[in-house]
C-alpha atoms as a PDB file:
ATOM      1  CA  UNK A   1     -65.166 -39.676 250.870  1.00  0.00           C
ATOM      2  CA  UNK A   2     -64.685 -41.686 247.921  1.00  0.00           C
ATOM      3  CA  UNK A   3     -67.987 -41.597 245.589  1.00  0.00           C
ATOM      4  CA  UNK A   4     -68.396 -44.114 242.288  1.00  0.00           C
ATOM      5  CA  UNK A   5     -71.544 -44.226 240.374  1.00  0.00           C
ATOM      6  CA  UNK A   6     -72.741 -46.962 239.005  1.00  0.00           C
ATOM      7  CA  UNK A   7     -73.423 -47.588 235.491  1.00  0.00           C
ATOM      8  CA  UNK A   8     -73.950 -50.455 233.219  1.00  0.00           C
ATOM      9  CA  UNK A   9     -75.235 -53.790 234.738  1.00  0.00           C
ATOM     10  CA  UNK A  10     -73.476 -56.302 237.561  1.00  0.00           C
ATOM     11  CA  UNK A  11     -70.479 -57.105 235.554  1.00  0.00           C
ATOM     12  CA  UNK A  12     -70.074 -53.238 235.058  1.00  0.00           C
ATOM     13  CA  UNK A  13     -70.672 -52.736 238.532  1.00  0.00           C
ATOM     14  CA  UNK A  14     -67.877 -55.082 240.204  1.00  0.00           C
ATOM     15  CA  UNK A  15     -65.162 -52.937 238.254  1.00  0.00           C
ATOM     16  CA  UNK A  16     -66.828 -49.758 239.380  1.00  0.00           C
ATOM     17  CA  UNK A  17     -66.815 -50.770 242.779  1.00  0.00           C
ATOM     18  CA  UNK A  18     -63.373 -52.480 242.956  1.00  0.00           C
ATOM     19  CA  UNK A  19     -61.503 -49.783 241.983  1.00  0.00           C
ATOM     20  CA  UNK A  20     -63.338 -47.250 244.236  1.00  0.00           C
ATOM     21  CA  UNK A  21     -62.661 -49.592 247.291  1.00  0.00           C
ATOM     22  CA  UNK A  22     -59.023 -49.983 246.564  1.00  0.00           C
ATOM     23  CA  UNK A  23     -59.039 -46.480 245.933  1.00  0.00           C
ATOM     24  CA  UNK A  24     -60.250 -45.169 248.905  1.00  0.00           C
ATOM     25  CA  UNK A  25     -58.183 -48.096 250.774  1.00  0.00           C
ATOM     26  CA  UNK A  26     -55.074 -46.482 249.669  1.00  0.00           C
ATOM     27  CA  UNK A  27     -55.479 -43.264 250.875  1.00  0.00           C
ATOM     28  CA  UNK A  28     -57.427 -44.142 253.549  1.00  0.00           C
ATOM     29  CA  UNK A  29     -60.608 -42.646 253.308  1.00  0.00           C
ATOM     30  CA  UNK A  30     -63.805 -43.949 253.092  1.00  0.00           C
ATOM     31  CA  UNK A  31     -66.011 -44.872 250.202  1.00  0.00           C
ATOM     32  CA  UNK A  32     -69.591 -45.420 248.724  1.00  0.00           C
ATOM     33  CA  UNK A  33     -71.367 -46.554 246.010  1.00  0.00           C
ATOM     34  CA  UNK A  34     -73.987 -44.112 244.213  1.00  0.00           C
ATOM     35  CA  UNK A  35     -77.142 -45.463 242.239  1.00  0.00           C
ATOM     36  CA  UNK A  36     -78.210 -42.797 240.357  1.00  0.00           C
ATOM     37  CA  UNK A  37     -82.188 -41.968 240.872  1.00  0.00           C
ATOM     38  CA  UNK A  38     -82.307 -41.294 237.336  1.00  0.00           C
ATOM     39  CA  UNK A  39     -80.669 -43.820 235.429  1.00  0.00           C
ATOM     40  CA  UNK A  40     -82.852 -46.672 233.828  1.00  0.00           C
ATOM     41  CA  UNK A  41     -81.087 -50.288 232.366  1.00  0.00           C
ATOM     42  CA  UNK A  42     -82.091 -50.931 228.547  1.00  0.00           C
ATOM     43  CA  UNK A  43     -84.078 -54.332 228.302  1.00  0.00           C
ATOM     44  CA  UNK A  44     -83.896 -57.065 228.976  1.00  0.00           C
ATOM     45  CA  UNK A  45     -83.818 -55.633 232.437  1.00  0.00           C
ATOM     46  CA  UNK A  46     -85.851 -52.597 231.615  1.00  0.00           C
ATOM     47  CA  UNK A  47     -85.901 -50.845 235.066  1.00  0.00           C
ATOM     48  CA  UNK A  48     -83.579 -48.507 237.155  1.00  0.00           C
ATOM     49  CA  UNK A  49     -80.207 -49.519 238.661  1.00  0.00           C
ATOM     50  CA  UNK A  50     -81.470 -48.726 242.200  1.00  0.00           C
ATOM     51  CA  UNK A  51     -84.189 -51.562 241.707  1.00  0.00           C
ATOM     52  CA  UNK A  52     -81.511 -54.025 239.390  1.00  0.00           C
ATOM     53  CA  UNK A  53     -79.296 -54.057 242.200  1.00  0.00           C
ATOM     54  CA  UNK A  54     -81.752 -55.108 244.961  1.00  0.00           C
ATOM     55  CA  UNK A  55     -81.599 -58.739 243.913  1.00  0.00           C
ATOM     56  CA  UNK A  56     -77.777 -58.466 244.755  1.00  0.00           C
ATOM     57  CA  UNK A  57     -77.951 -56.703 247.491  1.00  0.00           C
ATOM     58  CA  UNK A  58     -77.805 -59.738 250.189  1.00  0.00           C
ATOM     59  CA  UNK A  59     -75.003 -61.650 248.225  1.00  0.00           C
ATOM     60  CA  UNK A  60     -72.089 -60.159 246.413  1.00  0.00           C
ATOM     61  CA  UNK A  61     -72.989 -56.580 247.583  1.00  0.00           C
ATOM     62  CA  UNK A  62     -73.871 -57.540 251.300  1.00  0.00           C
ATOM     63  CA  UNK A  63     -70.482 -55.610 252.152  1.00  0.00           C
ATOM     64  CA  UNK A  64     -70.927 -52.359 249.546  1.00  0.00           C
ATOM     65  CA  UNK A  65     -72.316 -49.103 251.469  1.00  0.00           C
ATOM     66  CA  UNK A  66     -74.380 -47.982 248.773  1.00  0.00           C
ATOM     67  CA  UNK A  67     -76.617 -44.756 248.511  1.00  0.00           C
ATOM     68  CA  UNK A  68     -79.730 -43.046 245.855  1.00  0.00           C
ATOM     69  CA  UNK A  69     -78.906 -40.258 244.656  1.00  0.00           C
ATOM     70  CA  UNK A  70     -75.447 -38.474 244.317  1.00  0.00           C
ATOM     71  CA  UNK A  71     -73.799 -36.745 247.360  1.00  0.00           C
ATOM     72  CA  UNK A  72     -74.964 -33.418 247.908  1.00  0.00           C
ATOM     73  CA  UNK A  73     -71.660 -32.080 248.738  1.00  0.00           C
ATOM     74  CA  UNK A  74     -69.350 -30.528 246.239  1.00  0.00           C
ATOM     75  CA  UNK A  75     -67.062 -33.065 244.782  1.00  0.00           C
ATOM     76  CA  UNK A  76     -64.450 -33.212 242.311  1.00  0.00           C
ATOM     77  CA  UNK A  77     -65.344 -35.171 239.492  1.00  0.00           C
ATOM     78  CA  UNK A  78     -63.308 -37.730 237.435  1.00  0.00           C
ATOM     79  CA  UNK A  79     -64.383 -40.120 234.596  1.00  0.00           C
ATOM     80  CA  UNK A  80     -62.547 -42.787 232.959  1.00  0.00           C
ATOM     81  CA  UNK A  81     -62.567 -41.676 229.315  1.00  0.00           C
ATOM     82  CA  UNK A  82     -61.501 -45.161 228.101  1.00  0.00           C
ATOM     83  CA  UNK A  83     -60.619 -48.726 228.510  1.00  0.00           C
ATOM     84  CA  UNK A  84     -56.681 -47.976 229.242  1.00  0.00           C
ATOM     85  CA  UNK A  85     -55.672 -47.616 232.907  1.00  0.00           C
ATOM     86  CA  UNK A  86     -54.736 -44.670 234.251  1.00  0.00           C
ATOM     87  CA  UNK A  87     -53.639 -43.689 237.650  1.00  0.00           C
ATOM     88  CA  UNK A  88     -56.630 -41.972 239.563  1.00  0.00           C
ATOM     89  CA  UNK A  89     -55.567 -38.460 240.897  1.00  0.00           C
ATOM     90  CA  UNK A  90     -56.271 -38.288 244.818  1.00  0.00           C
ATOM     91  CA  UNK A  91     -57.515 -34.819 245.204  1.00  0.00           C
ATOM     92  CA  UNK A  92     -57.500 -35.097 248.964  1.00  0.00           C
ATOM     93  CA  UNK A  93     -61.117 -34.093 249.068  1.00  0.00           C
ATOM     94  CA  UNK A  94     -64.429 -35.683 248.474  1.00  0.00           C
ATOM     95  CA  UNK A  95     -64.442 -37.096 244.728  1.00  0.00           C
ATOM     96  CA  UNK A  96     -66.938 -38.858 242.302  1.00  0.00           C
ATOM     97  CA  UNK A  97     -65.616 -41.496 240.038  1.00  0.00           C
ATOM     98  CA  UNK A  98     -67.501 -42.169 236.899  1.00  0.00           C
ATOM     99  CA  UNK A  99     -66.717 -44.693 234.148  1.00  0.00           C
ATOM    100  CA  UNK A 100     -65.820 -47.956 233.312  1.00  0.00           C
ATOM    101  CA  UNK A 101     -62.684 -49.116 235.188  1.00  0.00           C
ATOM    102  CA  UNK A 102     -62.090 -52.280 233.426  1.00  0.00           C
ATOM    103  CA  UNK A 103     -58.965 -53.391 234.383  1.00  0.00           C
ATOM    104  CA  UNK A 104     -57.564 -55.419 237.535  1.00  0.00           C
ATOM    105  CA  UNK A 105     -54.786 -52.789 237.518  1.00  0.00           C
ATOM    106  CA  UNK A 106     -57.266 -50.701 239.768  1.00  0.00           C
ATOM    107  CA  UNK A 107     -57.755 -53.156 242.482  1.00  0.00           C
ATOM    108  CA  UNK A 108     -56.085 -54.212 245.807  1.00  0.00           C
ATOM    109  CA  UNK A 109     -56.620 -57.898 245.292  1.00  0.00           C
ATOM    110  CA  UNK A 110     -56.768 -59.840 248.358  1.00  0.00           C
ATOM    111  CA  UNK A 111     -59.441 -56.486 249.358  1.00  0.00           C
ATOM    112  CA  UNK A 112     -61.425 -57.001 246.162  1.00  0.00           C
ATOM    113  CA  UNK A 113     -61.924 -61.118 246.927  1.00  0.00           C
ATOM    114  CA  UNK A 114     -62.722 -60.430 249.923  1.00  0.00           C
ATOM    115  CA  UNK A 115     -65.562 -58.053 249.333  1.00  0.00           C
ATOM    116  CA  UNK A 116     -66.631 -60.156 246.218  1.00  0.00           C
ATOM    117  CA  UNK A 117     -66.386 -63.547 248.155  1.00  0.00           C
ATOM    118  CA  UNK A 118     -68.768 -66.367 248.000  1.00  0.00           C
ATOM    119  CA  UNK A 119     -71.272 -66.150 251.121  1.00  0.00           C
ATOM    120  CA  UNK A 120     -71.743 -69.642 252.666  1.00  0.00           C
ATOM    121  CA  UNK A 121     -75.712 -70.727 251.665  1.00  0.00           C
ATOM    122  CA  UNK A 122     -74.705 -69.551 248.355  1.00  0.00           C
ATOM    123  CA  UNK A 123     -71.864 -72.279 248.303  1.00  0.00           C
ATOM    124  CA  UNK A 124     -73.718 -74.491 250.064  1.00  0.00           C
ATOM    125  CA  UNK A 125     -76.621 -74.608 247.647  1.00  0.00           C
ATOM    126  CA  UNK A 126     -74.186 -74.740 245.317  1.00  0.00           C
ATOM    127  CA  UNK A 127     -72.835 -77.964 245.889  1.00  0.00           C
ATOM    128  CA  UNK A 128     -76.593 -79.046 246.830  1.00  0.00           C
ATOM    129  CA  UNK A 129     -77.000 -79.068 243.399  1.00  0.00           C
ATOM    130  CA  UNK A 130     -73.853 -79.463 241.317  1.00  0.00           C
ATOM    131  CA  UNK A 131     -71.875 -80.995 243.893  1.00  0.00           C
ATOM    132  CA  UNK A 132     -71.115 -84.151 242.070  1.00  0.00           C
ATOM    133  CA  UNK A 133     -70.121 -82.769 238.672  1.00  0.00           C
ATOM    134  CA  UNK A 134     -67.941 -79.894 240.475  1.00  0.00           C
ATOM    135  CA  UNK A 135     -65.787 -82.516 242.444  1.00  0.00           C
ATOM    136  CA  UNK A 136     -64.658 -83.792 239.212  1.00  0.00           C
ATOM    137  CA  UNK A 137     -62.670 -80.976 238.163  1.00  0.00           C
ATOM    138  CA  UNK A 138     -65.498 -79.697 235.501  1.00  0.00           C
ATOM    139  CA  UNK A 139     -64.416 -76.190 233.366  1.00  0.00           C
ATOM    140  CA  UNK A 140     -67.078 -73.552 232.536  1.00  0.00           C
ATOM    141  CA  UNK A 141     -68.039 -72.025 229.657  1.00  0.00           C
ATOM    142  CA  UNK A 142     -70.135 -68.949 229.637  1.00  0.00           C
ATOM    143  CA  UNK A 143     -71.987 -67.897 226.675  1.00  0.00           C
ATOM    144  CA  UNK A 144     -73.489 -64.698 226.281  1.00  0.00           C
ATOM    145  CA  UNK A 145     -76.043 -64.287 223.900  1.00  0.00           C
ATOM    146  CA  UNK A 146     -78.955 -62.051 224.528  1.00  0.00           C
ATOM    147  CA  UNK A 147     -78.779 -58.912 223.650  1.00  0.00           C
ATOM    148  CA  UNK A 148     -75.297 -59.266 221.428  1.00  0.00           C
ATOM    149  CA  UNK A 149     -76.648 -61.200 218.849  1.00  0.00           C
ATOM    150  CA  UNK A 150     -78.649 -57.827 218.114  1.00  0.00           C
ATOM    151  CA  UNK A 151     -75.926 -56.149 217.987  1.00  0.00           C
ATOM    152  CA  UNK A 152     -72.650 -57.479 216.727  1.00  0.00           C
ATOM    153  CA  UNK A 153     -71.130 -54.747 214.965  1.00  0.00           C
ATOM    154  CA  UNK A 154     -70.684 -53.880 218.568  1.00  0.00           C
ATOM    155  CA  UNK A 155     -70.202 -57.081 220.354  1.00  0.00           C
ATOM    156  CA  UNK A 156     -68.299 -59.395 218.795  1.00  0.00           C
ATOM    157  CA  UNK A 157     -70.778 -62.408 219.883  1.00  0.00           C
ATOM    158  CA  UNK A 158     -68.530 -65.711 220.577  1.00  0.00           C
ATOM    159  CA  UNK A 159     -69.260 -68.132 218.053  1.00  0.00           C
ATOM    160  CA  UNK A 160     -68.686 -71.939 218.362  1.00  0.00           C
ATOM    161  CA  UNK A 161     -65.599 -71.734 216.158  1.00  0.00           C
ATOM    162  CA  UNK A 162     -64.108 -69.984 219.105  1.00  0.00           C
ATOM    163  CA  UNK A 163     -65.695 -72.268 221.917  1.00  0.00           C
ATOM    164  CA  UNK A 164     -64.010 -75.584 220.160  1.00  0.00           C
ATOM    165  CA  UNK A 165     -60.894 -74.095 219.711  1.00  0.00           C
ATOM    166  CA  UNK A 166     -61.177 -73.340 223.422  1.00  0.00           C
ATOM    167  CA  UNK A 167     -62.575 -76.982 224.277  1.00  0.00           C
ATOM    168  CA  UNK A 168     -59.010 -78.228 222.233  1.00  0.00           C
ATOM    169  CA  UNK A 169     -57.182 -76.315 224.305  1.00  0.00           C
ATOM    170  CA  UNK A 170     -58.486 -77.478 227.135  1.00  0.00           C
ATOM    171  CA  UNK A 171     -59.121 -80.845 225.853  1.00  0.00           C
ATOM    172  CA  UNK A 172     -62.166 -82.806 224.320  1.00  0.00           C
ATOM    173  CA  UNK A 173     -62.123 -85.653 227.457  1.00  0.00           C
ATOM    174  CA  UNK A 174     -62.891 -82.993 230.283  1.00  0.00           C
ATOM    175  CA  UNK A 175     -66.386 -82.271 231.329  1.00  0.00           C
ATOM    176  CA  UNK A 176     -67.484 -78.623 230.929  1.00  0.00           C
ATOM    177  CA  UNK A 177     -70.685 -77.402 232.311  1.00  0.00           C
ATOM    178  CA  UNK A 178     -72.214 -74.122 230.485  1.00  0.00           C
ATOM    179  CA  UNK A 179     -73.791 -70.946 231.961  1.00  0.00           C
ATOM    180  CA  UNK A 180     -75.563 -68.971 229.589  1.00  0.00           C
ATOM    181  CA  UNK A 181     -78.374 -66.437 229.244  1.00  0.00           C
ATOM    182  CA  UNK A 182     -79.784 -68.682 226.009  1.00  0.00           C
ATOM    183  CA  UNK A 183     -79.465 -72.294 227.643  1.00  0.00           C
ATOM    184  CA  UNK A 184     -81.711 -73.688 224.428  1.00  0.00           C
ATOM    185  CA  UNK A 185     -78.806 -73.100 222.061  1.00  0.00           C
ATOM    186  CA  UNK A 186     -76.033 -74.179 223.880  1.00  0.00           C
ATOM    187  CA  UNK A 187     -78.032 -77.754 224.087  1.00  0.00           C
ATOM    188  CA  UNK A 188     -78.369 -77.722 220.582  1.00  0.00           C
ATOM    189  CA  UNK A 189     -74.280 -76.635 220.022  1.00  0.00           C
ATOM    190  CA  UNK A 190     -72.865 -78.312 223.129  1.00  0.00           C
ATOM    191  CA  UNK A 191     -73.152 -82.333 222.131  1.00  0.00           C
ATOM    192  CA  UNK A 192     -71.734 -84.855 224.075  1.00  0.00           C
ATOM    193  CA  UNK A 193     -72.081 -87.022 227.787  1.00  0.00           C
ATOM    194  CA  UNK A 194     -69.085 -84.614 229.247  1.00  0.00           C
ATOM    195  CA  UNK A 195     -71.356 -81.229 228.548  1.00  0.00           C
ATOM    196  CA  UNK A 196     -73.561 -80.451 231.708  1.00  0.00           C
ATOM    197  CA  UNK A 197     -76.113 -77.215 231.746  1.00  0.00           C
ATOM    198  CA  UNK A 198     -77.121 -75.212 234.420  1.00  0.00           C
ATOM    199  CA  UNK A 199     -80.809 -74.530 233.665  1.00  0.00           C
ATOM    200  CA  UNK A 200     -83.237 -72.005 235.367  1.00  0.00           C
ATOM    201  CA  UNK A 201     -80.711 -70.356 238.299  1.00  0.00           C
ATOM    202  CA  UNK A 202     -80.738 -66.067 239.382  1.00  0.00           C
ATOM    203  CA  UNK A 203     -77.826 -64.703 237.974  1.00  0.00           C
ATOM    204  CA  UNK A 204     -75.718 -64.464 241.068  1.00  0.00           C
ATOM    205  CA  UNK A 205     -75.735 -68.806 240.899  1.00  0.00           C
ATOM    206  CA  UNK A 206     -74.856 -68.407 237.398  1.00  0.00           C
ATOM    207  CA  UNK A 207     -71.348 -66.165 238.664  1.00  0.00           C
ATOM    208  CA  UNK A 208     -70.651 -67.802 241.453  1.00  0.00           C
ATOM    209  CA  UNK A 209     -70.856 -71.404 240.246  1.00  0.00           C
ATOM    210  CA  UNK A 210     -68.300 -70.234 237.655  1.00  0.00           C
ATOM    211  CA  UNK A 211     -65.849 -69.205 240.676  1.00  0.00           C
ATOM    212  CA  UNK A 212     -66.038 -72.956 241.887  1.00  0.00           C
ATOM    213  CA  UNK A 213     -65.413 -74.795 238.615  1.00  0.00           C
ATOM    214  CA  UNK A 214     -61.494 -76.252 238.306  1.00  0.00           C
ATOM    215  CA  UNK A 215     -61.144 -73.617 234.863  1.00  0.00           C
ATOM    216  CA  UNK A 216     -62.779 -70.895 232.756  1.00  0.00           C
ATOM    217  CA  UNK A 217     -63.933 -70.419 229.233  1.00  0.00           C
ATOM    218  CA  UNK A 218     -65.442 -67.137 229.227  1.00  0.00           C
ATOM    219  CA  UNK A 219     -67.187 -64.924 226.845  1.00  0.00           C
ATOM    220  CA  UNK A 220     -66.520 -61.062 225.714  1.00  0.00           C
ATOM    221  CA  UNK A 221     -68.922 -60.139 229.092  1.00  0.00           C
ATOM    222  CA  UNK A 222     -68.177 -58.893 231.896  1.00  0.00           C
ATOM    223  CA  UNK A 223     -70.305 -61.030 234.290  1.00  0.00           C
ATOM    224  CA  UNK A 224     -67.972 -64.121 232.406  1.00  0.00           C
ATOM    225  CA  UNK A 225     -65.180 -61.853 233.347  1.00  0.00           C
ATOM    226  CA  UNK A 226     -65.821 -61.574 237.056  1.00  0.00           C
ATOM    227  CA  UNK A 227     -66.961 -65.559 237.363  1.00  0.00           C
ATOM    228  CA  UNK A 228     -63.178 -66.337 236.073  1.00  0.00           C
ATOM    229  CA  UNK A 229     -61.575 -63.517 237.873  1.00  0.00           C
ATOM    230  CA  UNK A 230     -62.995 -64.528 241.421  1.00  0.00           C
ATOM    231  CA  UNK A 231     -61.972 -68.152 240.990  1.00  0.00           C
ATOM    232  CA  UNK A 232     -59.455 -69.125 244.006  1.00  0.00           C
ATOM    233  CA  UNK A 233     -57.790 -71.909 242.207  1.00  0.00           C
ATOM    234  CA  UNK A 234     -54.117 -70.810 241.900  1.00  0.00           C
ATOM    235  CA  UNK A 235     -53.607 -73.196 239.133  1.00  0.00           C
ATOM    236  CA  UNK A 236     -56.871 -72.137 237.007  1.00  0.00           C
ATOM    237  CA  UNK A 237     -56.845 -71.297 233.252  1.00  0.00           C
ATOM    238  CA  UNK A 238     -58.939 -68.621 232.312  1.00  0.00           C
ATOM    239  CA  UNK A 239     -59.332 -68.604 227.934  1.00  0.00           C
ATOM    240  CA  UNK A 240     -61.421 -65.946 226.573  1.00  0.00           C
ATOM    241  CA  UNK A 241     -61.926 -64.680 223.639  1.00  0.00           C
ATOM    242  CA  UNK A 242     -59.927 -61.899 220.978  1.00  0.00           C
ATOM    243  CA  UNK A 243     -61.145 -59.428 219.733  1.00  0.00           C
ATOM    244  CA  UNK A 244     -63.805 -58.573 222.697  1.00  0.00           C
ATOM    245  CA  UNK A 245     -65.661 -55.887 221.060  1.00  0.00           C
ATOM    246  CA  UNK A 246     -67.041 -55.735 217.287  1.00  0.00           C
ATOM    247  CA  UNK A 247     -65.722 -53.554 214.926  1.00  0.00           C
ATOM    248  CA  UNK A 248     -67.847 -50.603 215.806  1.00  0.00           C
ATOM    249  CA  UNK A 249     -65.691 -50.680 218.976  1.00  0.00           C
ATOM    250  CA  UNK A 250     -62.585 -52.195 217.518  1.00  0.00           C
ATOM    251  CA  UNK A 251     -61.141 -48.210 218.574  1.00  0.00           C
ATOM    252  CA  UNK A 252     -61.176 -49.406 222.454  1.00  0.00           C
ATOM    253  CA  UNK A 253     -57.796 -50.611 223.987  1.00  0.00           C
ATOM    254  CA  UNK A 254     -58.535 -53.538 225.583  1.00  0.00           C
ATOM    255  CA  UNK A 255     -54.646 -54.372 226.870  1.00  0.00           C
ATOM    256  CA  UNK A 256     -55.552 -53.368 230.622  1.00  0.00           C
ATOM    257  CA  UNK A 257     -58.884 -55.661 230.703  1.00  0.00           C
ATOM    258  CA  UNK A 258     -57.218 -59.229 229.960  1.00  0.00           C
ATOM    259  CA  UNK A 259     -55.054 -60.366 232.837  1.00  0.00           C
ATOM    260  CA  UNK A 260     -51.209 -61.841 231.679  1.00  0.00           C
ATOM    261  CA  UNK A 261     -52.208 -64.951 232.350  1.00  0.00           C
ATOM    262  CA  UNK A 262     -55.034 -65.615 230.599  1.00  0.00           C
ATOM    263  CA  UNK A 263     -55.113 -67.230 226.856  1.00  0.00           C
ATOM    264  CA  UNK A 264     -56.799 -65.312 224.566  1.00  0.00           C
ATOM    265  CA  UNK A 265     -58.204 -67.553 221.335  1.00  0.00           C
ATOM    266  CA  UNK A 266     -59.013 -65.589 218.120  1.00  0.00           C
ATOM    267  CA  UNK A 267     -63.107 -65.194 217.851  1.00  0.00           C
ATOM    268  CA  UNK A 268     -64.910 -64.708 214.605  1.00  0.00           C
ATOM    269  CA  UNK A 269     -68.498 -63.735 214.428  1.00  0.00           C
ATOM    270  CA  UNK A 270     -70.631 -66.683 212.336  1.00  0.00           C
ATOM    271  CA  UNK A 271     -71.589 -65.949 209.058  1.00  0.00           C
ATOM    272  CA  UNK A 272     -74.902 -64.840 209.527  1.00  0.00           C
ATOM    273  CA  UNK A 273     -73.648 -62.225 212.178  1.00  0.00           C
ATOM    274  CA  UNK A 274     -71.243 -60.982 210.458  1.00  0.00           C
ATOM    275  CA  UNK A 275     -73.841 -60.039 207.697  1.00  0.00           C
ATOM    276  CA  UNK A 276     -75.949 -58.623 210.394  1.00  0.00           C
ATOM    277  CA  UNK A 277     -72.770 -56.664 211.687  1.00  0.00           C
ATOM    278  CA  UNK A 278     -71.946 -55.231 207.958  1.00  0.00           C
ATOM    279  CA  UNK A 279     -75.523 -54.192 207.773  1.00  0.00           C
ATOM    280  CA  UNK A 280     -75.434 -52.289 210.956  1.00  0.00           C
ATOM    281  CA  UNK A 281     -72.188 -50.776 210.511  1.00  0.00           C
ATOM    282  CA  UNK A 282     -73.385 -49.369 207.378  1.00  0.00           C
ATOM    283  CA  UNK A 283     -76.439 -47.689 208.747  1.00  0.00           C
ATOM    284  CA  UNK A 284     -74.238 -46.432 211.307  1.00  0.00           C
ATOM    285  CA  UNK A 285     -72.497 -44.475 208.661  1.00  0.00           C
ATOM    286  CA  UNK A 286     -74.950 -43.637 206.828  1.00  0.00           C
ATOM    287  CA  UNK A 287     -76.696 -42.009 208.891  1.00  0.00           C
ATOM    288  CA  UNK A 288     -73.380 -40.533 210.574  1.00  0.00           C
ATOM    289  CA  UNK A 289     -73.203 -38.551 207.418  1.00  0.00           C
ATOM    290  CA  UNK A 290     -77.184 -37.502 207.146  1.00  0.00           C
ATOM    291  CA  UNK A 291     -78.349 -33.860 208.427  1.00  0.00           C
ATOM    292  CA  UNK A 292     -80.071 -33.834 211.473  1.00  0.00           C
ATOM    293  CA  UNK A 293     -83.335 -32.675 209.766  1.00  0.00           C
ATOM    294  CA  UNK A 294     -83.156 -35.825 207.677  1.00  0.00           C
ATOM    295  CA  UNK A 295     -82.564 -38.226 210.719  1.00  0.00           C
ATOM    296  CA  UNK A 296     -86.254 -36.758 212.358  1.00  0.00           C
ATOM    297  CA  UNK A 297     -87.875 -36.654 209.055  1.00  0.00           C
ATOM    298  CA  UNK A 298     -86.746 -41.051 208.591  1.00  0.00           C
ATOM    299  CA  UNK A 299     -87.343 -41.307 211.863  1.00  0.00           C
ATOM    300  CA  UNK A 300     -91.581 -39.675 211.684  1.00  0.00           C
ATOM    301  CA  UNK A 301     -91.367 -41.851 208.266  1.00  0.00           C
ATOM    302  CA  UNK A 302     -90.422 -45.148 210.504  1.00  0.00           C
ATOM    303  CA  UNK A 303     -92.507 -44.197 213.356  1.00  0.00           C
ATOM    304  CA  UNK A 304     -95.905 -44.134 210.885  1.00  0.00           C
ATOM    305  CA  UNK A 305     -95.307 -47.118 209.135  1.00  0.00           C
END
């Protein structure tokens, strides 16, 4: 039996799964996916992955055998250190992946899609509702906000310089309809009668609606990722951004996560960001370089404010 644990959030979790599927496909043995009891998502989610994933349980995961808790037999253990694939030993017992998996290098394909596919009242409501602006050959663009713009010395948040170099590319007379967790400002960056908005839909619309759109313009997420990825159209273009971390990350390898085919456009954090990324690089360091009895004393300092 082929174990994988999830971590992370949705996007996280397609990779995780994918590449323990394909895995255990290859050597033919079975597989399932671990929530751990344990582990609890950071806001804005703010709960355990066994409860995150219920919501996806009936759609994109309606095929995943998934169990709480990790197996009680004795397996051998493997994580994924880094971004950069690397073969997975087959140990020809029971194993437990950990990690991150990024990279379509890990997956059978046609498997994957399958497993990942659209179920038909998702597609159906779909079309119920964008119908008309999908049949005229509309491109996406995700933007992911959120939580980045907190934290851009980590992840480098796509700014609009890099979204209208990606709308030239694609060119200015197309229609584009944008997904985003922070709807309110893309209608205040996105102007024009060819820019559509999906307001107000659960998170699996958000992906799936992405797979059914002619193109892609994604963001440095991987929830844009997968909505790009699981797109059927053989003659889609998928652009996305480069660098896709901040410089507090710039140390990961992202070669194996971008597909050949997809056109990467530089991204540069907006001003304002990348003040808010110097400043949080530098406390980073500082306190990098600070005893540990310091760091509790700041922190009891802080915490009484």
């Amino acid at each position: 039996m082929i174990y994988i644990e999830l971590n992370g959030r949705i996007g996280n979790h397609l990779f995780q799964i994918a590449t323990a599927a394909s895995f255990a496909k290859k050597h033919g043995v079975d597989y399932k996916v671990v929530c751990h009891d344990g582990y609890k998502l950071a806001p804005p989610d703010n709960c355990y992955v066994k409860d995150y994933i219920e919501q996806f349980r009936s759609n994109i995961l309606r095929n995943i055998p998934i169990q709480v808790g990790r197996p009680s037999t004795d397996c051998f253990y493997y994580y994924d250190i880094d971004y950069v694939y690397r073969e997975i030993p087959f140990e020809g017992r029971d194993m437990l992946l950990y990690g991150a998996f990024q990279s379509e290098k890990y997956f059978d394909k046609p498997l994957v899609k399958e497993l990942f596919s659209i179920p038909a009242d998702i597609k159906e409501y779909i079309y119920s509702k964008f119908g008309t602006i999908l049949d005229q050959g509309v491109t996406s663009i995700n933007v992911r906000r959120g939580d980045y713009t907190k934290l851009p010395h980590r992840y480098a948040v796509c700014s609009m310089s890099y979204f209208n170099k990606a709308i030239d590319y694609l060119g200015r007379d197309k229609k584009y309809l944008i997904i985003s967790d922070d709807i309110e400002w893309c209608k205040k960056h996105f102007k024009g009668d060819n820019f559509f908005f999906v307001d107000d839909e659960e998170p699996i619309i958000d992906l799936y609606i992405q797979t059914l759109c002619t193109n892609n313009i994604i963001s440095n997420s991987t929830f844009s990722w997968w909505g790009a990825w699981l797109n059927p159209n053989p003659d889609n273009v998928v652009v996305c951004p480069n660098p896709w971390f901040g410089k507090s990350y710039d140390n990961y390898d992202t070669k194996d996560l971008i597909p050949e085919s997809w056109v990467q456009i530089e991204n540069k954090l907006s001003w304002d960001l990348q003040i808010l990324a110097t400043y949080l690089i530098t406390k980073e360091k500082i306190q990098s370089l600070m005893p540990k009895s310091w760091k509790e004393r700041v922190k009891k300092i802080l915490k009484n404010r």
